[in-house]
N, C-alpha and C. Protein backbone atom coordinates (compact mmCIF):
# COMPACT_ATOMS: atom_id res chain seq x y z
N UNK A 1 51.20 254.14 140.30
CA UNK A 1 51.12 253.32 141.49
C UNK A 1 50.00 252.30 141.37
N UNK A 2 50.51 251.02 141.75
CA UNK A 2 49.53 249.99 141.53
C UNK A 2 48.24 250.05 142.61
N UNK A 3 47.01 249.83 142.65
CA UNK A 3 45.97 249.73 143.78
C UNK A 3 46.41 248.11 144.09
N UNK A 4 46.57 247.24 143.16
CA UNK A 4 46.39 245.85 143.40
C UNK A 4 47.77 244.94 143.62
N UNK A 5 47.66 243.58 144.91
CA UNK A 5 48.67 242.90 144.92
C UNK A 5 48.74 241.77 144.68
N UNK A 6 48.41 241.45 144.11
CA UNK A 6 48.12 240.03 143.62
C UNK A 6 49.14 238.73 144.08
N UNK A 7 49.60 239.35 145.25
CA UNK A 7 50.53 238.21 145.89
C UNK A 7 49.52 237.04 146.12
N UNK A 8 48.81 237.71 147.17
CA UNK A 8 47.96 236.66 147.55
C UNK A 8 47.03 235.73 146.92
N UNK A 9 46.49 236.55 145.71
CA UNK A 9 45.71 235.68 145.07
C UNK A 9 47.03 234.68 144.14
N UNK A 10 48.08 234.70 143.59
CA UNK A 10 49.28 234.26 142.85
C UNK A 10 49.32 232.55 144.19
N UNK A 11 49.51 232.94 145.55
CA UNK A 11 49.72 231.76 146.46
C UNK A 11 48.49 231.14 146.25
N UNK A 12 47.30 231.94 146.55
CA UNK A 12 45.64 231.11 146.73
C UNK A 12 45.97 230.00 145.37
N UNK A 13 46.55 230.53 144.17
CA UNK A 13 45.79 229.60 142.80
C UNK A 13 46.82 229.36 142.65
N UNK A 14 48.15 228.95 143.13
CA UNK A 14 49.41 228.19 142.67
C UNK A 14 49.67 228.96 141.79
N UNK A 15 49.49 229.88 141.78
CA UNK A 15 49.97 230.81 140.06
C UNK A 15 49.74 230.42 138.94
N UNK A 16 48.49 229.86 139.00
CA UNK A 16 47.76 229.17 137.91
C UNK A 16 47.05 230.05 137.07
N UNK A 17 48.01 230.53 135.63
CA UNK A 17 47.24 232.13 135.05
C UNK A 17 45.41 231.70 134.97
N UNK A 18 44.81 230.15 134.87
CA UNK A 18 43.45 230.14 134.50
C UNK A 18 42.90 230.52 135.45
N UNK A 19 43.21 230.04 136.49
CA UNK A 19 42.87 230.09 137.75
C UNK A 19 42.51 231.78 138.31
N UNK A 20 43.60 232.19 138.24
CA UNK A 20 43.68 233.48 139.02
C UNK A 20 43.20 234.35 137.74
N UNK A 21 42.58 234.02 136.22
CA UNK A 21 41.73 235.10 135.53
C UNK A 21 40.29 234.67 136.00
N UNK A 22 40.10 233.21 136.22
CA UNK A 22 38.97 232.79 136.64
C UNK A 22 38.14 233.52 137.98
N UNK A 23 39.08 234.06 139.03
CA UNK A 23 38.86 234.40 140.32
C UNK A 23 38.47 235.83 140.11
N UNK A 24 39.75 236.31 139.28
CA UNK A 24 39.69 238.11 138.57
C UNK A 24 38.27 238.51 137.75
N UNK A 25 38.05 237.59 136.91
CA UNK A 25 36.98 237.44 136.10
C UNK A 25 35.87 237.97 137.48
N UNK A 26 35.34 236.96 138.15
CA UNK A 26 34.32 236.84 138.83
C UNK A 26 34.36 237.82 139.82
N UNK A 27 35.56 238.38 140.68
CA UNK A 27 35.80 239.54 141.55
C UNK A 27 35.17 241.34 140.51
N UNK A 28 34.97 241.05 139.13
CA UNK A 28 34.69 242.21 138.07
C UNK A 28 33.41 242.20 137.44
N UNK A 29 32.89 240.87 137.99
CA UNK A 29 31.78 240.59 137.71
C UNK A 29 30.86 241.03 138.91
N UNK A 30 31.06 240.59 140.01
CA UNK A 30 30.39 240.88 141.05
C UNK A 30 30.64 242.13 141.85
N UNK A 31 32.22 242.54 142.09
CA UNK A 31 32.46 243.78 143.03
C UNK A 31 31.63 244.93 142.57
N UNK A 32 31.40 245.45 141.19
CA UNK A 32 30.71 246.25 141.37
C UNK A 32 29.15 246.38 141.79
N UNK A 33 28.49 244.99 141.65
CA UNK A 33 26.88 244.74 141.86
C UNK A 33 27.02 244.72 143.86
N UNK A 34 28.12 244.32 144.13
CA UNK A 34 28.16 244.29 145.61
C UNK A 34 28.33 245.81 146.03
N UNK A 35 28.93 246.73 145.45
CA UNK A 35 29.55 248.21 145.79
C UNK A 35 28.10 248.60 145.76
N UNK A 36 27.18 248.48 144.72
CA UNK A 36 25.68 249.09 144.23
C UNK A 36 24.96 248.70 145.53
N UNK A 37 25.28 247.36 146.06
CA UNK A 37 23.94 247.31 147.19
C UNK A 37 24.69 247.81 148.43
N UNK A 38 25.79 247.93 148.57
CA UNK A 38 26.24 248.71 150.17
C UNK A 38 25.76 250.20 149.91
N UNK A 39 25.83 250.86 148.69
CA UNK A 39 25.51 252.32 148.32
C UNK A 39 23.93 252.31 148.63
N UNK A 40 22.91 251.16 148.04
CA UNK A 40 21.70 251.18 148.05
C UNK A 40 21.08 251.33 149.43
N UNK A 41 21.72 250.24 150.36
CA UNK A 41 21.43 249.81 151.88
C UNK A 41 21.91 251.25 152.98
N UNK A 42 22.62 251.89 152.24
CA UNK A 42 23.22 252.95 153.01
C UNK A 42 22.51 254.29 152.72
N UNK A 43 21.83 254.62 151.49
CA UNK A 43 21.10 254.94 151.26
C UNK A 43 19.89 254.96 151.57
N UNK A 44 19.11 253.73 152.05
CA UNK A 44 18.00 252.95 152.49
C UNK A 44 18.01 253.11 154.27
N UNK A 45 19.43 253.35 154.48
CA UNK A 45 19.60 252.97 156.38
C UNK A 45 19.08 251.59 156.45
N UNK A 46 19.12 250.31 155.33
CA UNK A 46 19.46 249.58 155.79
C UNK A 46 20.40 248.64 156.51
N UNK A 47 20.82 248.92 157.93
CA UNK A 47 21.52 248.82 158.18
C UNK A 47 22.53 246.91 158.08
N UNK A 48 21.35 246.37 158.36
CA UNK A 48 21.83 244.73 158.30
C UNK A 48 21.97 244.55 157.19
N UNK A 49 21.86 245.53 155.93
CA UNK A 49 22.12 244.78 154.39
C UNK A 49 22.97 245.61 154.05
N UNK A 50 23.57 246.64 154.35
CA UNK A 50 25.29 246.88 154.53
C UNK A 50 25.65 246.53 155.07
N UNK A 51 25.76 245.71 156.42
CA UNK A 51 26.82 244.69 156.70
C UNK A 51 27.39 243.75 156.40
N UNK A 52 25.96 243.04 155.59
CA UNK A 52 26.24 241.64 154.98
C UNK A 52 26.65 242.37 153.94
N UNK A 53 26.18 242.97 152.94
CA UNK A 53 27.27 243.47 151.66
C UNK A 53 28.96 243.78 152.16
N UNK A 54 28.63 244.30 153.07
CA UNK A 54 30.11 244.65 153.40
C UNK A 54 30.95 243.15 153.77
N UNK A 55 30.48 242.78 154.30
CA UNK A 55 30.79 241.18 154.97
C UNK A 55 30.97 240.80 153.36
N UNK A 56 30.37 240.70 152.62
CA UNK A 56 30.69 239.64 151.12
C UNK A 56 31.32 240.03 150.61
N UNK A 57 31.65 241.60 150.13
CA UNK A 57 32.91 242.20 149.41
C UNK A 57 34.16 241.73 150.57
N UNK A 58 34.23 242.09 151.65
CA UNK A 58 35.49 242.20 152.11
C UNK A 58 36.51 241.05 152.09
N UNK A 59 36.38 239.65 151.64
CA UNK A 59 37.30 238.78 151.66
C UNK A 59 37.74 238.83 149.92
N UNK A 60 36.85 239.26 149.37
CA UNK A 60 37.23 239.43 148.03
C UNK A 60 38.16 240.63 147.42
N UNK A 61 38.30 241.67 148.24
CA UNK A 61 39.07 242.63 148.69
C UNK A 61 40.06 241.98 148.96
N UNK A 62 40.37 241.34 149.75
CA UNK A 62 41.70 241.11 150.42
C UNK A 62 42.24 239.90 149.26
N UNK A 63 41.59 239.02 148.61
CA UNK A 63 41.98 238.46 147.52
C UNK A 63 42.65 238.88 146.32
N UNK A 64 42.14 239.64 146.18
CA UNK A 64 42.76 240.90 145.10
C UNK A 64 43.72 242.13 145.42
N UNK A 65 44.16 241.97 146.94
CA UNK A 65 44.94 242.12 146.97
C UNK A 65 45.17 243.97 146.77
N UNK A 66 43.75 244.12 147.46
CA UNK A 66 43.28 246.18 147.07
C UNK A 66 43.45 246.83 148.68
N UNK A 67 44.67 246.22 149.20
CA UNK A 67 45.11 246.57 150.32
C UNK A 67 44.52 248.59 150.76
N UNK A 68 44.70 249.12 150.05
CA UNK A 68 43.74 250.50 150.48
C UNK A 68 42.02 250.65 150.94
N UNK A 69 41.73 249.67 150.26
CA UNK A 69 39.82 249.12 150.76
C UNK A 69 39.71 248.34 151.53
N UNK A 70 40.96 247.50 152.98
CA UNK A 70 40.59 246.50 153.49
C UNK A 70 40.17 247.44 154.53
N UNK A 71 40.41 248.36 155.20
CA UNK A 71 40.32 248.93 156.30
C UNK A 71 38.75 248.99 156.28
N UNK A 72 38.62 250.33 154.68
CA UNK A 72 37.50 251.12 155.02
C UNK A 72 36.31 249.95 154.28
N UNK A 73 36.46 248.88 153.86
CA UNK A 73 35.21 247.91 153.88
C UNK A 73 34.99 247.20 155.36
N UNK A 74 36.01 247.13 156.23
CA UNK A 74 35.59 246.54 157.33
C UNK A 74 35.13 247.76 158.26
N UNK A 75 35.82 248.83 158.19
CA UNK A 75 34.77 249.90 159.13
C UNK A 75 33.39 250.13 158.18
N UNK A 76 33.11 249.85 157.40
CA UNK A 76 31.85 250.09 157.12
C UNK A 76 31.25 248.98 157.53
N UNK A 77 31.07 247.59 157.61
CA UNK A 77 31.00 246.62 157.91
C UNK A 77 30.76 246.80 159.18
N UNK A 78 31.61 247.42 159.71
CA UNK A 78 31.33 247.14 161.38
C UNK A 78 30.47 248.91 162.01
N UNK A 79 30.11 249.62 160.87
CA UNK A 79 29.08 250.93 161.15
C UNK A 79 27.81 250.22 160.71
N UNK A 80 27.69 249.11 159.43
CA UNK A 80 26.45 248.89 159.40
C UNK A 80 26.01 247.86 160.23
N UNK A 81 26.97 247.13 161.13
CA UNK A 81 26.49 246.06 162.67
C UNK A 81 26.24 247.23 163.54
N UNK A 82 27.00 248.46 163.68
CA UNK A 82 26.97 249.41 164.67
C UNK A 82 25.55 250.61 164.33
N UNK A 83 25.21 250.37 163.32
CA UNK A 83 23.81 251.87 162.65
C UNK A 83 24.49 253.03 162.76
N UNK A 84 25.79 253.00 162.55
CA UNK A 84 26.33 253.95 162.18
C UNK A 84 26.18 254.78 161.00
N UNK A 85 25.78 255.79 160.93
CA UNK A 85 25.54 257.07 159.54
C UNK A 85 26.67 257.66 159.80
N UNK A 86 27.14 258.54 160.84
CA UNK A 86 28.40 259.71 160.54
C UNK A 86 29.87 259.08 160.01
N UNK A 87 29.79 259.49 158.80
CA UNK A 87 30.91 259.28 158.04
C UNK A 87 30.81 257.68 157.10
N UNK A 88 29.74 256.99 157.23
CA UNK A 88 29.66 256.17 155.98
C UNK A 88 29.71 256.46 154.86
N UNK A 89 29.20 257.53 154.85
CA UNK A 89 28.54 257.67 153.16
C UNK A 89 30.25 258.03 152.76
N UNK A 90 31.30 258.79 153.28
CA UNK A 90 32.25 259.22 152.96
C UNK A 90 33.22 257.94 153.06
N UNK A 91 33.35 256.91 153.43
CA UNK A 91 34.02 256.04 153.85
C UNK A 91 33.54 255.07 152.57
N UNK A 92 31.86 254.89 152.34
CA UNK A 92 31.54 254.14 150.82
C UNK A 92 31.94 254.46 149.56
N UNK A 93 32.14 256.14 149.33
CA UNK A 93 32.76 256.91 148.29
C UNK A 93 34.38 256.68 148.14
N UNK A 94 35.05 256.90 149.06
CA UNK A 94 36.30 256.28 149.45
C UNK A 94 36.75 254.70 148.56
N UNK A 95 35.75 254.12 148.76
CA UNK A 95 36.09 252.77 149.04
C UNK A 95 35.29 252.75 147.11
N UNK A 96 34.68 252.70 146.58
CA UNK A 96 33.94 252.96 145.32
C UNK A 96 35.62 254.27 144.57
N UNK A 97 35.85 254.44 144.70
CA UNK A 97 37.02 255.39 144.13
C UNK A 97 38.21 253.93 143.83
N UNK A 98 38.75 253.79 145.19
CA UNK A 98 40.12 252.76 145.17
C UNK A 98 39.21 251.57 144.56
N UNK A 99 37.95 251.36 144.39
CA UNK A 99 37.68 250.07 143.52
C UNK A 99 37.79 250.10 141.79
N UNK A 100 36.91 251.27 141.41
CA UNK A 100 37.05 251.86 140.24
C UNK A 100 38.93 252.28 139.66
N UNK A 101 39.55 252.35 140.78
CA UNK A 101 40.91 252.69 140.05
C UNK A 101 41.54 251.09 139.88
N UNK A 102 40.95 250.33 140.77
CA UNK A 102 41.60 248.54 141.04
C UNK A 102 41.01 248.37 139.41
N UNK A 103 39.72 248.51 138.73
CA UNK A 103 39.34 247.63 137.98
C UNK A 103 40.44 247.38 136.97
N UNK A 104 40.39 248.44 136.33
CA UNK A 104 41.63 248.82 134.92
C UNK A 104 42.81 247.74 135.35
N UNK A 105 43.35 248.04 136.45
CA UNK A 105 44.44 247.04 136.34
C UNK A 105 44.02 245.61 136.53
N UNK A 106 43.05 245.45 137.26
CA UNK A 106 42.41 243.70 136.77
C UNK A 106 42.42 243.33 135.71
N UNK A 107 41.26 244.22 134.88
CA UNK A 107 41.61 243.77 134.00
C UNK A 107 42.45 243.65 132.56
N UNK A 108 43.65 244.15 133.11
CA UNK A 108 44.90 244.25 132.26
C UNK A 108 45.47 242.59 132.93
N UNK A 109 45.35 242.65 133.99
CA UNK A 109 45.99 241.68 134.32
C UNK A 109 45.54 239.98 133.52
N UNK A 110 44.22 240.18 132.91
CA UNK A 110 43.23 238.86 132.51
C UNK A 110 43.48 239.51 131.02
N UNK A 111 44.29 240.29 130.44
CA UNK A 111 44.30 240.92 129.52
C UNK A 111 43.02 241.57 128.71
N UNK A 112 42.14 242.42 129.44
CA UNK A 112 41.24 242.62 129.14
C UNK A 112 41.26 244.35 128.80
């Protein structure tokens, strides 16, 4: 079963294969340094720097098309506007799982 749909990113770049390895590229470059600081900030109870992490992964999520992480990046997003602790840490693990299973097929998709 695929994690990823790449419909959307296929419309965003005209189905432009440079394009959409260019976007893939940089979503594999960064999603995981962004996953590290929502884990760090949540860790920290910083609460305003898991939001904004959450806030910066989540459109890049939906680009890629990892329809299982749109939910639980925006409820985390909206626990770290809210200082919410019960059930983040399980909701960040969650969401760090369906990313780690997205990568592999990215980067098959950039033939990597």
């Amino acid at each position: 079963m695929n994690i990823i749909d790449l419909t959307f990113l296929r419309g965003f770049t005209k189905n432009d294969p440079e394009r959409m390895k260019k976007y893939i590229g940089m979503f594999l470059q960064h999603a995981p340094v962004m996953m590290q600081n929502i884990e760090k900030a949540y860790i920290e109870k910083n609460w305003s720097a898991l939001k904004s992490s959450a806030h910066s992964l989540k459109p890049q999520i939906t680009y890629m098309g990892i329809k299982s992480g749109e939910d639980l990046i925006r409820t985390i997003e909206n626990n770290g506007a809210a200082s919410i602790e019960h059930g983040t840490n399980e909701l960040i693990s969650q969401l760090k799982s369906i990313l780690d299973e997205a990568y592999p097929e990215l980067k098959k998709e950039i033939g990597g």
